[in-house]
N, C-alpha and C. Protein backbone atom coordinates (compact mmCIF):
# COMPACT_ATOMS: atom_id res chain seq x y z
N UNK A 1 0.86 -1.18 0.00
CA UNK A 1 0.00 0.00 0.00
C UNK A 1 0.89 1.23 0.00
N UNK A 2 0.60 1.97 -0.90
CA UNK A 2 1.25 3.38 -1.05
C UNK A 2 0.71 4.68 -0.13
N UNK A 3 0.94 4.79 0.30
CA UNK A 3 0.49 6.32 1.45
C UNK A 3 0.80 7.89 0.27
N UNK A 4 -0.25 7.98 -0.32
CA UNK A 4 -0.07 9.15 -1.36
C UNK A 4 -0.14 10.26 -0.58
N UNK A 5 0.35 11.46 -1.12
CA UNK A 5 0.03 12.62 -0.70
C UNK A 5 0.84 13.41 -1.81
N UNK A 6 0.77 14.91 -2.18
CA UNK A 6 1.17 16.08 -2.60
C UNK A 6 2.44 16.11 -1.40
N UNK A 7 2.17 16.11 -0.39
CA UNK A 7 3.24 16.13 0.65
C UNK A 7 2.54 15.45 1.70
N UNK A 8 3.41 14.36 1.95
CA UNK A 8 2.59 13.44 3.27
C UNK A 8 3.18 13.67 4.12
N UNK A 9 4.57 14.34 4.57
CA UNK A 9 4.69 14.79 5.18
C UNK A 9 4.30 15.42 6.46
N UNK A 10 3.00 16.74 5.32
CA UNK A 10 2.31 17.39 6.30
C UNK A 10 1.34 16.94 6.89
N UNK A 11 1.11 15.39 7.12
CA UNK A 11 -0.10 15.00 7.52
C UNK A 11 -0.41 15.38 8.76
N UNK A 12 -1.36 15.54 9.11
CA UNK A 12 -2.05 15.75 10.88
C UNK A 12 -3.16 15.54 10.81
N UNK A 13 -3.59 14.83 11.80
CA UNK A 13 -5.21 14.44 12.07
C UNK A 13 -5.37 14.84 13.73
N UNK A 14 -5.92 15.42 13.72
CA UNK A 14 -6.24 15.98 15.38
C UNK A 14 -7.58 16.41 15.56
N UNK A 15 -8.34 14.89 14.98
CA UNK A 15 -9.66 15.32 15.13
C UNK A 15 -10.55 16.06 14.15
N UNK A 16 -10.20 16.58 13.27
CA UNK A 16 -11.10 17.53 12.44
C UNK A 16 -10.41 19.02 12.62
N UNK A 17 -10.58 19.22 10.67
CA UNK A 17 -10.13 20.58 10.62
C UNK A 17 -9.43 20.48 9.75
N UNK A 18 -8.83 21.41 9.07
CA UNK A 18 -7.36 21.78 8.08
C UNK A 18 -6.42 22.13 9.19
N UNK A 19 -5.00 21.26 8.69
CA UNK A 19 -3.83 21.93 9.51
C UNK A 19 -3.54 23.22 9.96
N UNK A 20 -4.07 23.92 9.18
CA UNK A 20 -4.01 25.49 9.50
C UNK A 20 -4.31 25.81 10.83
N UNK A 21 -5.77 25.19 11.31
CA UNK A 21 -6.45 25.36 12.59
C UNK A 21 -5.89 24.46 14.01
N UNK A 22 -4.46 23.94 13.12
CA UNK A 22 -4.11 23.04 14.56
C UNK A 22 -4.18 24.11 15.95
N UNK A 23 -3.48 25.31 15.65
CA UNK A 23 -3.17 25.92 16.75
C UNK A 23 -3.89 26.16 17.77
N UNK A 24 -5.45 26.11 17.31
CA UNK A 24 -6.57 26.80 17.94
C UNK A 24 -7.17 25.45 18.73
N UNK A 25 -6.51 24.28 18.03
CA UNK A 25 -6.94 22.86 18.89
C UNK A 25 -7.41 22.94 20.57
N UNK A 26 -7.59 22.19 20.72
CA UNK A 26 -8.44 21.79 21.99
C UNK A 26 -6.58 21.27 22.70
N UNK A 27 -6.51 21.37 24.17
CA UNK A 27 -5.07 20.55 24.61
C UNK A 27 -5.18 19.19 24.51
N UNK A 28 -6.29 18.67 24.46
CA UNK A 28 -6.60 17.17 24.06
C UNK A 28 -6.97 16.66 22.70
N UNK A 29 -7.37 17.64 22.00
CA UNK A 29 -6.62 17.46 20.29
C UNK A 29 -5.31 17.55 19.99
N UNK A 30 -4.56 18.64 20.98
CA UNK A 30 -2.81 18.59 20.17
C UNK A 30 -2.26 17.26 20.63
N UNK A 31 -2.44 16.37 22.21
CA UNK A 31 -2.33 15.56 22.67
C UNK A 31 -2.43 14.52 22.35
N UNK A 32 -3.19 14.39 21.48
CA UNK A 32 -3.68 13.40 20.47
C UNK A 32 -3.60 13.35 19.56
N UNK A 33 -3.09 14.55 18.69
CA UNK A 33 -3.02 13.61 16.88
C UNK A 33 -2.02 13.50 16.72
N UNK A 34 -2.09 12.82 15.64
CA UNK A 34 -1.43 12.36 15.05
C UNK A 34 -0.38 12.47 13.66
N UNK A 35 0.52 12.63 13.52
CA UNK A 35 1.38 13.17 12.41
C UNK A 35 1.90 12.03 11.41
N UNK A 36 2.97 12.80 10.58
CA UNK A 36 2.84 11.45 9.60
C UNK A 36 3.35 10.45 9.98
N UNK A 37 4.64 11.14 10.53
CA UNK A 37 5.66 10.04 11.62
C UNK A 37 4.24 8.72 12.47
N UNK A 38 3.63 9.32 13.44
CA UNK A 38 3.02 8.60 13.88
C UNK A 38 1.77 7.23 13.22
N UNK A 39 1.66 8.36 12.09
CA UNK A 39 0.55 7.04 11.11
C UNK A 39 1.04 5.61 10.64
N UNK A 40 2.26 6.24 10.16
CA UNK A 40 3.23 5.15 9.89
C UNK A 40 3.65 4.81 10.53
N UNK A 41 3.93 4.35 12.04
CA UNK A 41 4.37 3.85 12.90
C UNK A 41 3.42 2.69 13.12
N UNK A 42 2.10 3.61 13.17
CA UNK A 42 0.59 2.71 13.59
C UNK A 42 0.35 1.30 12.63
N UNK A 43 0.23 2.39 11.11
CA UNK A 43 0.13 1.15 9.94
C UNK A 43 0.94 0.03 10.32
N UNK A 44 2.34 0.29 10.63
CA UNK A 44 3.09 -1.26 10.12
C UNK A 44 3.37 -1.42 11.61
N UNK A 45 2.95 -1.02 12.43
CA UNK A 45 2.39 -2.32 13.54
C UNK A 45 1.44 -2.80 13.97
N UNK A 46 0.16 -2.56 13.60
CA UNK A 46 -1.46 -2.82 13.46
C UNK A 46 -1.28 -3.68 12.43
N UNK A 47 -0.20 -3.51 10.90
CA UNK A 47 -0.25 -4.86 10.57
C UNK A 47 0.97 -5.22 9.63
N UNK A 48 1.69 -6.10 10.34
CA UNK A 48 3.29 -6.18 9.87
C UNK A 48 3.41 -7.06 8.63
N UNK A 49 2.64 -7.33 8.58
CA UNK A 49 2.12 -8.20 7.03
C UNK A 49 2.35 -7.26 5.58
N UNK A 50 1.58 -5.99 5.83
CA UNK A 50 1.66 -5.32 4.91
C UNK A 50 2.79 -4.63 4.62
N UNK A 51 3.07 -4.17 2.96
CA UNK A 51 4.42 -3.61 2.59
C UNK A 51 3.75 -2.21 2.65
N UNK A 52 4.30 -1.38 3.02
CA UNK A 52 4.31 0.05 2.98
C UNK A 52 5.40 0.81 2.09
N UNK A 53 4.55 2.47 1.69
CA UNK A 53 5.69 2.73 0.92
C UNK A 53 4.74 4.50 1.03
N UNK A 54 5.23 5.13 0.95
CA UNK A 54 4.67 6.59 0.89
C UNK A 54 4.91 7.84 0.12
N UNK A 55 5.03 8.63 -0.62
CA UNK A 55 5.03 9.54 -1.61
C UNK A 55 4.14 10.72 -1.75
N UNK A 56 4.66 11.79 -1.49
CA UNK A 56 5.59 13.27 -2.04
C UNK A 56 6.66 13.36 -0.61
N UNK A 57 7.49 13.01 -0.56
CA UNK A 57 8.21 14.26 0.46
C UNK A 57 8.58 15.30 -0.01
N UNK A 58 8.32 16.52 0.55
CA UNK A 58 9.10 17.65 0.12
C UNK A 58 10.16 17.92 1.38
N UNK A 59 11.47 18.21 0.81
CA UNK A 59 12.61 17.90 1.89
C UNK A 59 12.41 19.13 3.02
N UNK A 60 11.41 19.92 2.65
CA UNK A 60 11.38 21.35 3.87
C UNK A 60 10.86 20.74 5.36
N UNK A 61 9.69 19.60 4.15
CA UNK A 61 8.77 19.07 5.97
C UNK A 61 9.24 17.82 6.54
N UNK A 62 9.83 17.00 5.70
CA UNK A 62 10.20 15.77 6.37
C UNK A 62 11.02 16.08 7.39
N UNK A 63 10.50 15.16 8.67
CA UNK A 63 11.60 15.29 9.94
C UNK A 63 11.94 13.71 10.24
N UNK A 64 12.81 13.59 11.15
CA UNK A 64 13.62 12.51 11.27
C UNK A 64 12.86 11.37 12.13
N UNK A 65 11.50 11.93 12.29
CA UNK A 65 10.59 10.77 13.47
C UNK A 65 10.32 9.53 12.16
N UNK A 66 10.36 10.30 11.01
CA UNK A 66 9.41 9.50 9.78
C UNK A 66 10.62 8.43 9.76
N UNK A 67 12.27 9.11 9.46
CA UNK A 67 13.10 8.35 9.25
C UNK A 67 13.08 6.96 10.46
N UNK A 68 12.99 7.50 11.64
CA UNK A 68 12.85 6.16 12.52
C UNK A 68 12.37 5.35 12.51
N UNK A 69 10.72 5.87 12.54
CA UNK A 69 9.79 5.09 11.79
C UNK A 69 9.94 3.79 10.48
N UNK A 70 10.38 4.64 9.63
CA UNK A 70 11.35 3.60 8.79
C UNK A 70 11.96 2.59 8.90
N UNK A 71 13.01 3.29 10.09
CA UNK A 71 14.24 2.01 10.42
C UNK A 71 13.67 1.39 11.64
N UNK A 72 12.64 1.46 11.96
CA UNK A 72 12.12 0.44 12.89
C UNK A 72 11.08 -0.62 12.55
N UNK A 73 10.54 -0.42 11.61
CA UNK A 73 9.72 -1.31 10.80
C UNK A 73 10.26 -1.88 9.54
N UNK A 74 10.42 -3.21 9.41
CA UNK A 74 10.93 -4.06 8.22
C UNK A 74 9.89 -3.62 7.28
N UNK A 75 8.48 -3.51 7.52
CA UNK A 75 7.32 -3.65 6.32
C UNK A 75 7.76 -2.39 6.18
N UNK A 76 8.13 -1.48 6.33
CA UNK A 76 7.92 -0.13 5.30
C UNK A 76 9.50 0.21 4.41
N UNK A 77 9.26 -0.13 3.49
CA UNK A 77 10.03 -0.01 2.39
C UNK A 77 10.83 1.30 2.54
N UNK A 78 12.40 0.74 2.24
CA UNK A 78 13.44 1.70 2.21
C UNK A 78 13.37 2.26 1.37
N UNK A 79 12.58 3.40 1.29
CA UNK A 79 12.35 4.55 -0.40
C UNK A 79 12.22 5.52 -0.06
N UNK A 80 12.60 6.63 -0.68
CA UNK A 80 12.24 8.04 -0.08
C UNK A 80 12.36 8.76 -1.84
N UNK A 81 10.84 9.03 -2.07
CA UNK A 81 10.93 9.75 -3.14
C UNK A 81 11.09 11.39 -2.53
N UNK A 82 12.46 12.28 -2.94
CA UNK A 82 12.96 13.32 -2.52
C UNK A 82 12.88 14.50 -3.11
N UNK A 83 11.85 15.00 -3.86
CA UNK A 83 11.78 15.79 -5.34
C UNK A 83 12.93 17.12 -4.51
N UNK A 84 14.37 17.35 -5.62
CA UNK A 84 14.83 18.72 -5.47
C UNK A 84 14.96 20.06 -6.10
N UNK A 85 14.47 19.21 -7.79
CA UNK A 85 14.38 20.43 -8.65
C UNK A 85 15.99 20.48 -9.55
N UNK A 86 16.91 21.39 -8.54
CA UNK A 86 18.12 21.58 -8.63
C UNK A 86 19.24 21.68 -8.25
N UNK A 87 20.16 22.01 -8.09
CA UNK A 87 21.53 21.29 -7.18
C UNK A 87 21.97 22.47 -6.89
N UNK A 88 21.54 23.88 -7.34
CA UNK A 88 21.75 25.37 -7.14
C UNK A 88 20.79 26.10 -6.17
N UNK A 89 21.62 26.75 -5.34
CA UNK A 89 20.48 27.04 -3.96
C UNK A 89 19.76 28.70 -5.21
N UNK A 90 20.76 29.01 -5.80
CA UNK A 90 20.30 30.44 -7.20
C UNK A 90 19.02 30.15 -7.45
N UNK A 91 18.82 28.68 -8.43
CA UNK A 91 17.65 28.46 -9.04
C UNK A 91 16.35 28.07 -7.96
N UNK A 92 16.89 27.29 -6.84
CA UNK A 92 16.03 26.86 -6.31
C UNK A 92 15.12 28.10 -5.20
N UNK A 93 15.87 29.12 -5.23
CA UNK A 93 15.31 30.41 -4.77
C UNK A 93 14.31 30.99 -5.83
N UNK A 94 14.82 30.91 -7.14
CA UNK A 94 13.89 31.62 -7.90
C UNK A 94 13.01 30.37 -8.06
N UNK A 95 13.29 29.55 -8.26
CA UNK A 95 11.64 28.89 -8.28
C UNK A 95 11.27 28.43 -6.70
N UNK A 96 11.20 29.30 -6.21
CA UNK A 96 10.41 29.51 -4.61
C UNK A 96 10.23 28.27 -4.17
N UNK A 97 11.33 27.45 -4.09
CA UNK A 97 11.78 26.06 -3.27
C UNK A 97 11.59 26.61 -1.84
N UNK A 98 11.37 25.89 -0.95
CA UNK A 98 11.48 26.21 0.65
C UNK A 98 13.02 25.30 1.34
N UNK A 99 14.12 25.06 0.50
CA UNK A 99 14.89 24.59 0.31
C UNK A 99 16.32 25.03 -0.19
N UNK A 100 17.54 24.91 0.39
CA UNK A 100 18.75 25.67 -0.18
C UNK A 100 18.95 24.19 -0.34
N UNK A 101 20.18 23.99 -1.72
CA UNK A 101 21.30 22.83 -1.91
C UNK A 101 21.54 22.25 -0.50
N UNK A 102 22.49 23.15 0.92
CA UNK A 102 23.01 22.19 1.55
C UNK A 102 22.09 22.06 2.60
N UNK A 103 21.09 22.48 2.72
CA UNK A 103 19.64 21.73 3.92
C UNK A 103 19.13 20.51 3.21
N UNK A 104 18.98 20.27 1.35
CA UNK A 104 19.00 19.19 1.26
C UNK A 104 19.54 18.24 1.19
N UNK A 105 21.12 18.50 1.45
CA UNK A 105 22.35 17.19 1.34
C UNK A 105 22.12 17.31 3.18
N UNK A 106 22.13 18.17 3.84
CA UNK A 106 21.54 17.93 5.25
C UNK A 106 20.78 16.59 5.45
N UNK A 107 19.65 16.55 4.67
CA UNK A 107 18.81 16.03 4.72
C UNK A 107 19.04 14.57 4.70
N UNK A 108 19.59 14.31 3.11
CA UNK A 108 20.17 13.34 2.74
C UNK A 108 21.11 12.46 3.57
N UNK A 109 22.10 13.44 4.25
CA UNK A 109 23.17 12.89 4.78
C UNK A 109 22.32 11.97 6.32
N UNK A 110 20.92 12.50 7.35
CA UNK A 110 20.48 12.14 8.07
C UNK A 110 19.33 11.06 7.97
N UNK A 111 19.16 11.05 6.10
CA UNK A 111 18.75 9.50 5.84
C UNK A 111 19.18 8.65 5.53
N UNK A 112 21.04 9.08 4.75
CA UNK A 112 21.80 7.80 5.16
C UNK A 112 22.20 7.28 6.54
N UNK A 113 22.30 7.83 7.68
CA UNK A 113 22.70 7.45 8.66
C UNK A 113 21.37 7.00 9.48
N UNK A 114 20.14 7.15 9.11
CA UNK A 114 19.16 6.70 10.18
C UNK A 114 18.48 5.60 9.45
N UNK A 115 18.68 5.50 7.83
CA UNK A 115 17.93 4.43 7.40
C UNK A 115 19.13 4.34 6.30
N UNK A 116 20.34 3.50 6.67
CA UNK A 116 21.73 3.58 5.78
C UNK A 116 21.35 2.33 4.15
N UNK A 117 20.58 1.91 4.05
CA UNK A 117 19.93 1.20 2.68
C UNK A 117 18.32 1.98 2.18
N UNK A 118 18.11 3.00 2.22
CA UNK A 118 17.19 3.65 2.08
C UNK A 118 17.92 3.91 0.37
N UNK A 119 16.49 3.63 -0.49
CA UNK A 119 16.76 4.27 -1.54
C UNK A 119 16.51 5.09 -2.05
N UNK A 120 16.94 6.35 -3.09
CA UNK A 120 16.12 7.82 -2.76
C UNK A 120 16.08 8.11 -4.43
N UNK A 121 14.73 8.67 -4.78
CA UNK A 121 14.65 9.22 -6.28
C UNK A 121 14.30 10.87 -6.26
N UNK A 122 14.51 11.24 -7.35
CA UNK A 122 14.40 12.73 -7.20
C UNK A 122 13.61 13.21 -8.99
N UNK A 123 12.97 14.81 -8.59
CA UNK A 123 12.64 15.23 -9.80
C UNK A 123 13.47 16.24 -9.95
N UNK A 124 14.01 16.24 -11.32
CA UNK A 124 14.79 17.56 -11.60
C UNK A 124 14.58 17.56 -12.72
N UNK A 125 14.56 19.13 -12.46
CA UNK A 125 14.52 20.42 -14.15
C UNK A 125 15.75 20.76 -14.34
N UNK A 126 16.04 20.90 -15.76
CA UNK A 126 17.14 21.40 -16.72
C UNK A 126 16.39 22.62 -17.02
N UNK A 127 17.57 23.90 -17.70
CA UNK A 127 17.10 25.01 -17.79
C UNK A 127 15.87 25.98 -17.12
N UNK A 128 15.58 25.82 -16.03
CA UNK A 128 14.74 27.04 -15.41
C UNK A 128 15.61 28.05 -15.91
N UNK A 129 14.17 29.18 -15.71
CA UNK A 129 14.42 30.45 -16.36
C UNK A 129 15.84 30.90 -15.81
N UNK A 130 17.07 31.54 -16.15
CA UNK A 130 18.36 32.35 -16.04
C UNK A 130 19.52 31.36 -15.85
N UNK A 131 19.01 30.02 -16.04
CA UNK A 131 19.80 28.88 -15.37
C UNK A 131 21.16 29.08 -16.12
N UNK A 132 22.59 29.11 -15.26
CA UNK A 132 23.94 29.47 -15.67
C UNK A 132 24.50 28.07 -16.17
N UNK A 133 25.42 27.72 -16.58
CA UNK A 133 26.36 26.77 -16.77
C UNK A 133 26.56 26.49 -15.78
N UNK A 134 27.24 27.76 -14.49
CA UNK A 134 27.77 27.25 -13.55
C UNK A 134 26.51 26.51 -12.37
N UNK A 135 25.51 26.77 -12.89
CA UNK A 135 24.48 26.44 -11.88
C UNK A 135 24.06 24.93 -12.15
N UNK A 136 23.86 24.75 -13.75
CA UNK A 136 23.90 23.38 -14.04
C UNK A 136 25.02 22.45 -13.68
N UNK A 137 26.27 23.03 -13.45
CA UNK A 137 27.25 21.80 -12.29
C UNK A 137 26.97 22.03 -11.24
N UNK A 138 26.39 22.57 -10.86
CA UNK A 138 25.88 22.66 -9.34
C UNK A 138 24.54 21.33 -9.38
N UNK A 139 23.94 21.60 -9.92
CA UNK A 139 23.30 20.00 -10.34
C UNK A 139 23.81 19.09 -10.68
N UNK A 140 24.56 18.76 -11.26
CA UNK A 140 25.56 17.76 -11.40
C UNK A 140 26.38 17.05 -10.41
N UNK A 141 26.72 18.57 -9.48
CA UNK A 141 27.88 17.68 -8.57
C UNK A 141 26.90 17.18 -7.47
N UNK A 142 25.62 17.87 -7.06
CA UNK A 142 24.76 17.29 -6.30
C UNK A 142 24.46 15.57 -6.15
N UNK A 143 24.16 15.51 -7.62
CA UNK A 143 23.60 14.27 -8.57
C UNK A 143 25.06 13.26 -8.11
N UNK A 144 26.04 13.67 -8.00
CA UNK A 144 27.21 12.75 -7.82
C UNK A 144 27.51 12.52 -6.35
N UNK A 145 26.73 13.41 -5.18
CA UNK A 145 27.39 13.87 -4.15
C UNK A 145 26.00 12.51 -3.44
N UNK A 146 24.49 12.56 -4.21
CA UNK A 146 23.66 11.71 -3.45
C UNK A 146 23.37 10.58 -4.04
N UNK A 147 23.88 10.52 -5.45
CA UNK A 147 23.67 8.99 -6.16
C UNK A 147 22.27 8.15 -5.88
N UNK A 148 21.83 8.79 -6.88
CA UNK A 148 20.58 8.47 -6.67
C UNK A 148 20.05 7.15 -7.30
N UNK A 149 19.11 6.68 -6.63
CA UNK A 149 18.62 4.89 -7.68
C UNK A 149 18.03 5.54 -8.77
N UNK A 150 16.91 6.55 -8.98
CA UNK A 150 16.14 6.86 -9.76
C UNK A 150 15.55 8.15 -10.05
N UNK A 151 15.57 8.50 -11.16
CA UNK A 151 14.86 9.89 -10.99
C UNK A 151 13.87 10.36 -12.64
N UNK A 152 13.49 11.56 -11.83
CA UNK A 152 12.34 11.88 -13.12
C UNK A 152 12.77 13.29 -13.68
N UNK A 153 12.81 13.35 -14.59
CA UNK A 153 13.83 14.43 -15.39
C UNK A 153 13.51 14.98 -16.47
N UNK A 154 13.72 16.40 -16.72
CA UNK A 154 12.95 17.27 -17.34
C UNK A 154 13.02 18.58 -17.71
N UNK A 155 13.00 18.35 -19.13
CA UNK A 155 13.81 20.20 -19.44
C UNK A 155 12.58 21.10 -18.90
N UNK A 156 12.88 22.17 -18.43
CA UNK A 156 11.94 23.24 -18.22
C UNK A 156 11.26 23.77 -19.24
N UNK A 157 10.25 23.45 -18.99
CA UNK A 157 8.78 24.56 -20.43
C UNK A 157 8.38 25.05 -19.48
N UNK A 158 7.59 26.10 -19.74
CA UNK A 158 6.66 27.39 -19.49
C UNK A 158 5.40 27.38 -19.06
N UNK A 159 4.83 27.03 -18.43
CA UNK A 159 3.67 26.49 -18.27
C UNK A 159 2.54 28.18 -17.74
N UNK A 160 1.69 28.16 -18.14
CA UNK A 160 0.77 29.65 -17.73
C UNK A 160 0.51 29.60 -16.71
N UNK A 161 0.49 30.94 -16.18
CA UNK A 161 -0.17 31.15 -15.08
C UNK A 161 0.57 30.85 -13.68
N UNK A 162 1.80 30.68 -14.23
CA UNK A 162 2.70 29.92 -12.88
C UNK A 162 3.33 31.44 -12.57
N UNK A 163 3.57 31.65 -11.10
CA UNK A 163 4.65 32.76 -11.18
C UNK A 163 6.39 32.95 -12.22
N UNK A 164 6.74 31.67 -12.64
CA UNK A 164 7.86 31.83 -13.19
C UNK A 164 7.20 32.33 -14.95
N UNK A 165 6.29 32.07 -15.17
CA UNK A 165 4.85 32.43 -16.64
C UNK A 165 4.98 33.72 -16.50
N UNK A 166 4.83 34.21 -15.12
CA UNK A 166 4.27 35.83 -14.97
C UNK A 166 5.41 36.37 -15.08
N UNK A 167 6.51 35.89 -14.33
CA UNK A 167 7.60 37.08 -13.83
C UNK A 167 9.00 36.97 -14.53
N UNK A 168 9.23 35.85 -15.06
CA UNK A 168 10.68 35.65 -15.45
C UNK A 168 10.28 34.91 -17.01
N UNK A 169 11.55 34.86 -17.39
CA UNK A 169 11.47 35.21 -19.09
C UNK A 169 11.93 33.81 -19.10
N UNK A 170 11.74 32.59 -19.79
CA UNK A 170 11.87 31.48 -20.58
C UNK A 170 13.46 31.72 -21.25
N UNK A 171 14.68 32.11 -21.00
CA UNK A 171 15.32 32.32 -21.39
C UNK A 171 16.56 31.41 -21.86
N UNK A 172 16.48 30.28 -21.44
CA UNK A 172 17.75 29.31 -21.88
C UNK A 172 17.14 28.70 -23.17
N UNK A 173 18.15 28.69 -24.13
CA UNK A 173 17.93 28.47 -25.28
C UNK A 173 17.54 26.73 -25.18
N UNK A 174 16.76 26.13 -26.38
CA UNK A 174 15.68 24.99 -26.16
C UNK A 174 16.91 23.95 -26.37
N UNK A 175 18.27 24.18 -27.05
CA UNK A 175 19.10 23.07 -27.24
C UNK A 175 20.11 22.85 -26.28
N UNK A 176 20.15 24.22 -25.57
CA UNK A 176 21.06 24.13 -24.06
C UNK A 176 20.60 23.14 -23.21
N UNK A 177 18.70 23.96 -23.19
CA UNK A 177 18.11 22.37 -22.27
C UNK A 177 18.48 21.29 -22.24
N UNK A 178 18.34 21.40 -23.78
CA UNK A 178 18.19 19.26 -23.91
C UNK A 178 19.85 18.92 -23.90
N UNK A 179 20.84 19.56 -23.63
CA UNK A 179 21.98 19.33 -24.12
C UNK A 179 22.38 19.17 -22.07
N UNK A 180 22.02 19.76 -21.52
CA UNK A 180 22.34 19.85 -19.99
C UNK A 180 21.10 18.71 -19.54
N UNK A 181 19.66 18.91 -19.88
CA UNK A 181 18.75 17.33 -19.66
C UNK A 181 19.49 15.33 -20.01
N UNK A 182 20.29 15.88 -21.24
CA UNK A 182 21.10 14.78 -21.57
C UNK A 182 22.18 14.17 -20.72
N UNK A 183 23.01 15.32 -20.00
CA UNK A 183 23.85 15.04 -19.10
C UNK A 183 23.34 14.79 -17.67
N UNK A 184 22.06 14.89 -17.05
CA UNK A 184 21.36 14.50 -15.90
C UNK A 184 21.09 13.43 -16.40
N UNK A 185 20.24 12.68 -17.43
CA UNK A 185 19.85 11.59 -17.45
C UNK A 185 20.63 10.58 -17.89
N UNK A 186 21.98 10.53 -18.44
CA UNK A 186 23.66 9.97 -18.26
C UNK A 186 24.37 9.55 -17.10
N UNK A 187 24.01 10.96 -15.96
CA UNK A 187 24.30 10.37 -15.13
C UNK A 187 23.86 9.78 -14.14
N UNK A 188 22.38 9.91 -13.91
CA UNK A 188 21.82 8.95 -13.43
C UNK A 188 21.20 7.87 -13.73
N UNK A 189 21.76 7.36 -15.04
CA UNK A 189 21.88 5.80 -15.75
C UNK A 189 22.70 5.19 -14.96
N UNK A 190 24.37 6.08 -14.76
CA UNK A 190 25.16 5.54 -14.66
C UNK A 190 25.06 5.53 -13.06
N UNK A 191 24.81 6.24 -11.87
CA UNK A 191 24.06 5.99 -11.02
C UNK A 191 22.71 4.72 -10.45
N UNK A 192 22.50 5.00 -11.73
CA UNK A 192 21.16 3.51 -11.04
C UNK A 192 21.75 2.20 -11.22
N UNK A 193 22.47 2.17 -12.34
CA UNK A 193 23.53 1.09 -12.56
C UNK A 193 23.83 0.68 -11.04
N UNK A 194 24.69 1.56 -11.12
CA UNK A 194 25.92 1.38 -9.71
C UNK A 194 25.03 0.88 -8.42
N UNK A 195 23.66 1.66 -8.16
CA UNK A 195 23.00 1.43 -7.02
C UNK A 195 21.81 0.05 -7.53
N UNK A 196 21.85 -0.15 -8.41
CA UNK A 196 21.20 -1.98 -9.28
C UNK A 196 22.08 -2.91 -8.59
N UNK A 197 23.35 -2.50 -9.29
CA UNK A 197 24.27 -3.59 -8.92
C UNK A 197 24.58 -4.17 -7.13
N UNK A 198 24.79 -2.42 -6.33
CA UNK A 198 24.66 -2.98 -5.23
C UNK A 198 23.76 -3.29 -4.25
């Protein structure tokens, strides 16, 4: 069973309501709910039979209860889909990441050590709007620094209505993309290889 979410992360159940209204909780609603860390704790010991597996983290909300969680239950699958975008804290500012480069090798570095066979996939864009050369090895050396099993990869288009639509100009030429998209998905061939094999 897959535990979906946009970000499951942010889960909370405290009875009724949108997260927004936790604050205004009752002391025996905050006392009581439950977070994501805790759901997943519940699932795979209410029933150890089942394989677990969960999807969106966004690396701003995940905290390290989830990682325990993890490494304390065999049924929940060593996976952590990690979406980062880019390996440049530059780009990942302009596209209003809640995330710099080294809070997510932070990140990384405290799910190899709390769940050390955890396997991790990521989404990344080639060319966002102003994207430098030097910013695309900044993705690169990321990509080498977390070796990833798998990932989903993708030159940047334009999509309406998005703030980067409204405010910033489509500006890396369409063969730079695919020419810097080519070298992400090279090296995380040669990455999944390496993490197949072991």
């Amino acid at each position: 069973v897959t535990l979906l979410g946009q970000n499951v992360d942010s889960y909370l159940w405290f009875g009724g309501g949108p997260k927004k209204d936790f604050e205004k909780a009752s002391d025996i609603q905050k006392a009581t709910a439950t977070d994501f860390a805790a759901l997943l704790d519940w699932i795979a010991t209410e029933l150890p039979g089942l394989r677990i597996r969960f999807s969106t983290s966004n690396p701003q909300d995940m905290n390290e209860n989830v990682l325990h969680a993890m490494a304390k239950h065999k049924n929940i699958c060593k996976y952590i889909h990690l979406p980062v975008q880019s390996g440049s804290t530059s780009v990942l500012q302009r596209m209003n990441r809640q995330h710099s480069r080294e809070e997510y090798l932070d990140l990384v570095r405290k799910i190899k050590s709390i769940v050390p066979d955890c396997a991790l996939s990521h989404d990344m864009i080639s060319g966002f709007c102003g994207e430098t050369e030097e910013e695309h090895q900044d993705t690169l050396s990321l990509m080498e620094l977390v070796k990833y099993d798998f990932g989903f990869m993708f030159a940047y288009s334009d999509r309406p209505g998005t703030p980067a639509h409204k405010k910033m100009a489509d500006d890396v030429p369409s063969d730079v993309k695919k020419r810097r998209l080519q070298a992400i998905i090279e090296m995380q061939q040669t990455h999944s290889l390496e993490r197949l094999k072991s």
